[in-house]
N, C-alpha and C. Protein backbone atom coordinates (compact mmCIF):
# COMPACT_ATOMS: atom_id res chain seq x y z
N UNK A 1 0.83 -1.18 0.00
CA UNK A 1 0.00 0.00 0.00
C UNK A 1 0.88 1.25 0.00
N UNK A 2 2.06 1.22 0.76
CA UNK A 2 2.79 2.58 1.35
C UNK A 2 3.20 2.43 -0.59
N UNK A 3 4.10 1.78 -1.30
CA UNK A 3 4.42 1.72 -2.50
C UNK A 3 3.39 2.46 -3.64
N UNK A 4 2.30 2.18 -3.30
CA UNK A 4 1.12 2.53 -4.23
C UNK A 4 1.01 4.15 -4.09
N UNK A 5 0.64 4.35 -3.20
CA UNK A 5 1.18 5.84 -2.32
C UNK A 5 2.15 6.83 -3.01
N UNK A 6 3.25 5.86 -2.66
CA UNK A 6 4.21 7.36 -2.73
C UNK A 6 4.11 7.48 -4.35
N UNK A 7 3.83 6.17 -5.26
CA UNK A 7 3.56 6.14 -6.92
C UNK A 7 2.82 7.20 -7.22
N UNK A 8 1.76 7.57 -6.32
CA UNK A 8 0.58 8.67 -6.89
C UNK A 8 1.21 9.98 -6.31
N UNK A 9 1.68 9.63 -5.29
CA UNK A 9 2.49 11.17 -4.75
C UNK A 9 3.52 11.64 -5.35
N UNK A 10 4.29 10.75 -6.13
CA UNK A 10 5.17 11.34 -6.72
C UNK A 10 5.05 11.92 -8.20
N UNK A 11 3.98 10.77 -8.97
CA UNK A 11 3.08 11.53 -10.15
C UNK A 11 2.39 12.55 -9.87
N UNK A 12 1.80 13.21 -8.72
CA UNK A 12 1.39 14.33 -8.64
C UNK A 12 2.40 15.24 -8.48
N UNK A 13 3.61 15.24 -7.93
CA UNK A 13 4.32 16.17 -7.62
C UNK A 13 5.29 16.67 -8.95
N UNK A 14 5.04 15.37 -10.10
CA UNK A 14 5.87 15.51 -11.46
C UNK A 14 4.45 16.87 -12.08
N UNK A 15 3.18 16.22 -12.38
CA UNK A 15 1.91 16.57 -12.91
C UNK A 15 1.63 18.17 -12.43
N UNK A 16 1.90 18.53 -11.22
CA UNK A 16 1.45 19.79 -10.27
C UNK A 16 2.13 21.09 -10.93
N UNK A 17 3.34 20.87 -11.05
CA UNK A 17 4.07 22.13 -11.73
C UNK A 17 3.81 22.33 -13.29
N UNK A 18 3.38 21.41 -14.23
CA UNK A 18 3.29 21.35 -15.31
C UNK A 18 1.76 22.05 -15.46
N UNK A 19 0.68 21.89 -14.49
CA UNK A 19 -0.90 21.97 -14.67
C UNK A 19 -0.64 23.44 -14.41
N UNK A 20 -0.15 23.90 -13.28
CA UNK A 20 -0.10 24.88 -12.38
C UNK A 20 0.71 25.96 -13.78
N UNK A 21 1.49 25.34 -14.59
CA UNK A 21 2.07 26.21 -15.71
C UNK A 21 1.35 26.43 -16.61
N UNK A 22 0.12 25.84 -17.27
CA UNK A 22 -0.87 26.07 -18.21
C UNK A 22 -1.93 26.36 -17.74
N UNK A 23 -2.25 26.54 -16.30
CA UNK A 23 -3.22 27.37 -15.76
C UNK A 23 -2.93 28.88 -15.71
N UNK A 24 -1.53 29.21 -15.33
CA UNK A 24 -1.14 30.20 -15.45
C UNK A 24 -0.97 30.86 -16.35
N UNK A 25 -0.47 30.50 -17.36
CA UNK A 25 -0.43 31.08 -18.78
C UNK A 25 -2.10 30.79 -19.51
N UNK A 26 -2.99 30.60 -19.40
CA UNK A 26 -4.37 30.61 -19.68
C UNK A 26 -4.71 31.72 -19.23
N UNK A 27 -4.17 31.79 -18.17
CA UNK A 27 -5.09 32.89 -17.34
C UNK A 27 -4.64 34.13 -16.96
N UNK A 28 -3.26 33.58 -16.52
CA UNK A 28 -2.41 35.26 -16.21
C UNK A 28 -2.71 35.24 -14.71
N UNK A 29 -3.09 34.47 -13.97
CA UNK A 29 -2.82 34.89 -12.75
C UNK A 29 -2.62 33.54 -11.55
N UNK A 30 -2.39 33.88 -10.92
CA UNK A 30 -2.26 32.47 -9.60
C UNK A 30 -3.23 32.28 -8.82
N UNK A 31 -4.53 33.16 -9.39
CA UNK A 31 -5.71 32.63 -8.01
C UNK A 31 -6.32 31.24 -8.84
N UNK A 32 -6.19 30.85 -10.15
CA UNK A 32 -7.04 30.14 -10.20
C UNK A 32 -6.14 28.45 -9.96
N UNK A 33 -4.78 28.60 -9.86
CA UNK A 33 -3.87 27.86 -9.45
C UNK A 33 -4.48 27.31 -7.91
N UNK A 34 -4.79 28.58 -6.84
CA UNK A 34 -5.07 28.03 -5.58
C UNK A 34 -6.43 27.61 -6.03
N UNK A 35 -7.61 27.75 -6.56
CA UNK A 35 -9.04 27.64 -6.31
C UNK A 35 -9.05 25.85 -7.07
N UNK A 36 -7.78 25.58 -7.70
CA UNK A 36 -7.65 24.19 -8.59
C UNK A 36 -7.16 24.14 -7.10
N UNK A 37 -5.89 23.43 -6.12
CA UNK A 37 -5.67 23.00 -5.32
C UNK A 37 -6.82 23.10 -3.87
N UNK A 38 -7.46 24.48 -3.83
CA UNK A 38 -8.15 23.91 -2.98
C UNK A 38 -9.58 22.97 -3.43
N UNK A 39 -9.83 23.11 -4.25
CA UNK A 39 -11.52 22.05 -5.26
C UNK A 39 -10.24 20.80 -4.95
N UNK A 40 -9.09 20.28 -4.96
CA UNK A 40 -8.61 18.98 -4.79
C UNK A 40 -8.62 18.96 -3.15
N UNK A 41 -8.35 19.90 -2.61
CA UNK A 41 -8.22 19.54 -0.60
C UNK A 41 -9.48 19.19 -0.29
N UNK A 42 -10.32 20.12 -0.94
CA UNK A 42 -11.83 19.76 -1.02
C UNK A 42 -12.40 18.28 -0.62
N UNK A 43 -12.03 17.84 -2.23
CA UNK A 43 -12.35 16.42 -2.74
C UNK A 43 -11.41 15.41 -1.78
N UNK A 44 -10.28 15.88 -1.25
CA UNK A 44 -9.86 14.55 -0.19
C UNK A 44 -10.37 14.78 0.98
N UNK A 45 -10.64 15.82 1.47
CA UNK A 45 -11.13 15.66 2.58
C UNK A 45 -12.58 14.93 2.42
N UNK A 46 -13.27 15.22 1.70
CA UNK A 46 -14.73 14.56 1.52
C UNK A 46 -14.61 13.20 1.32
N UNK A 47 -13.57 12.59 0.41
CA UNK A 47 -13.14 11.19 0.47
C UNK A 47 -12.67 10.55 1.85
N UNK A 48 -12.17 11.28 2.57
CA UNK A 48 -11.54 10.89 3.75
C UNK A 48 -12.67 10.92 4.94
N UNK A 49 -13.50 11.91 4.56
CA UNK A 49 -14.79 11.26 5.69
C UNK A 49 -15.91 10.67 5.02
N UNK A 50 -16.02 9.95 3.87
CA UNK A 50 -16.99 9.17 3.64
C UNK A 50 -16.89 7.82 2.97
N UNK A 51 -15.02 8.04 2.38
CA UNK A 51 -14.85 6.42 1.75
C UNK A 51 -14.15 5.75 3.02
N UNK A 52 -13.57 6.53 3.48
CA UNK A 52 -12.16 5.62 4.55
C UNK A 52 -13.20 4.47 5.46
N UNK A 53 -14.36 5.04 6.00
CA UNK A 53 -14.76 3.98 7.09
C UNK A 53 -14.11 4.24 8.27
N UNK A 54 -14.78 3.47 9.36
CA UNK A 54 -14.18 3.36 10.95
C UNK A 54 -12.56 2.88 10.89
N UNK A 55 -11.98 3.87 11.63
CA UNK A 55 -10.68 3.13 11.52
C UNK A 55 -10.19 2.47 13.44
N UNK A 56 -10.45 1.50 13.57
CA UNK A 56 -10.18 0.60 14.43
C UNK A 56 -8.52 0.59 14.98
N UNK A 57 -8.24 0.65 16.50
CA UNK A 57 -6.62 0.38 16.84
C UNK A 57 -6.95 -1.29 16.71
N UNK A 58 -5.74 -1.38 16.27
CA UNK A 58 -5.05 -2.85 16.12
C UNK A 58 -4.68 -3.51 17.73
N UNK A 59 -5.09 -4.59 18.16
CA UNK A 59 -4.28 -4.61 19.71
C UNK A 59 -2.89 -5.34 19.06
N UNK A 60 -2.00 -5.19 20.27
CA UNK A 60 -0.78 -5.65 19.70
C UNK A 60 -1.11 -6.94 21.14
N UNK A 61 -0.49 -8.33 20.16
CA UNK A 61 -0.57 -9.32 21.41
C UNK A 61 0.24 -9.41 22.17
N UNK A 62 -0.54 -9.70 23.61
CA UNK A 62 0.47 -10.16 25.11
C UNK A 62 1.61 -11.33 24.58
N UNK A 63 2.90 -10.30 25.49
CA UNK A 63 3.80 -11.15 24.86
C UNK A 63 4.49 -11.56 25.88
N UNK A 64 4.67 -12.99 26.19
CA UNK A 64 4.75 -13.84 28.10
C UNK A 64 6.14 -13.99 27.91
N UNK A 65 6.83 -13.58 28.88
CA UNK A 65 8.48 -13.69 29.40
C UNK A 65 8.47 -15.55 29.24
N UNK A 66 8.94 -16.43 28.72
CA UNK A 66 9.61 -17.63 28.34
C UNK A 66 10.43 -17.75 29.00
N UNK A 67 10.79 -18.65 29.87
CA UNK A 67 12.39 -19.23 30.25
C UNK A 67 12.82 -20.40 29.24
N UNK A 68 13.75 -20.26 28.68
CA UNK A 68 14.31 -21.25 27.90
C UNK A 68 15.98 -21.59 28.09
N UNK A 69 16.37 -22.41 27.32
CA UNK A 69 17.24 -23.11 28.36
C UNK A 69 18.37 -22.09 28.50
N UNK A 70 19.05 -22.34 29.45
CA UNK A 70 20.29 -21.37 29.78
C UNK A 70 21.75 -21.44 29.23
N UNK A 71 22.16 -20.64 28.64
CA UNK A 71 23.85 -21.09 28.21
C UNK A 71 24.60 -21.19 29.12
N UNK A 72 25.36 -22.59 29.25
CA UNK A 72 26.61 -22.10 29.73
C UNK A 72 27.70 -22.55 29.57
N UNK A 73 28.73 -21.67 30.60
CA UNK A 73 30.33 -21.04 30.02
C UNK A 73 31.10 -22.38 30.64
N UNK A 74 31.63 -23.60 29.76
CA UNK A 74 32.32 -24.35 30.84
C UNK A 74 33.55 -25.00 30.22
């Protein structure tokens, strides 16, 4: 999953400067640069409270001290 991740994070971070350059030159200015990034903060946050689901802690299991056999020096 973390792999899949950083794949889309890093295609966005190639994609972002290139969009952000033909928005700008369309338009001549940088507000419509932020009003494109925030319509995307938008859209994850709305994904993030209605696709993600309950997110549950994991228990981590009891882990019992073992005596096993002893080395020794002879």
């Amino acid at each position: 999953v973390g792999s899949i991740m950083n794949f889309f994070n890093n295609l966005a971070g190639i994609a972002a400067p290139i969009a952000a350059g033909f928005i700008f030159q369309s338009t001549g200015s940088f507000a419509a640069n932020f009003l494109v990034a925030g319509a995307i903060l938008v859209l994850g946050i709305v994904c993030f409270l209605f696709l993600l689901g309950k997110i549950e802690q994991i228990k981590e299991p009891q882990i019992s001290p073992e005596v096993g056999p002893v080395a020794s020096t002879s």
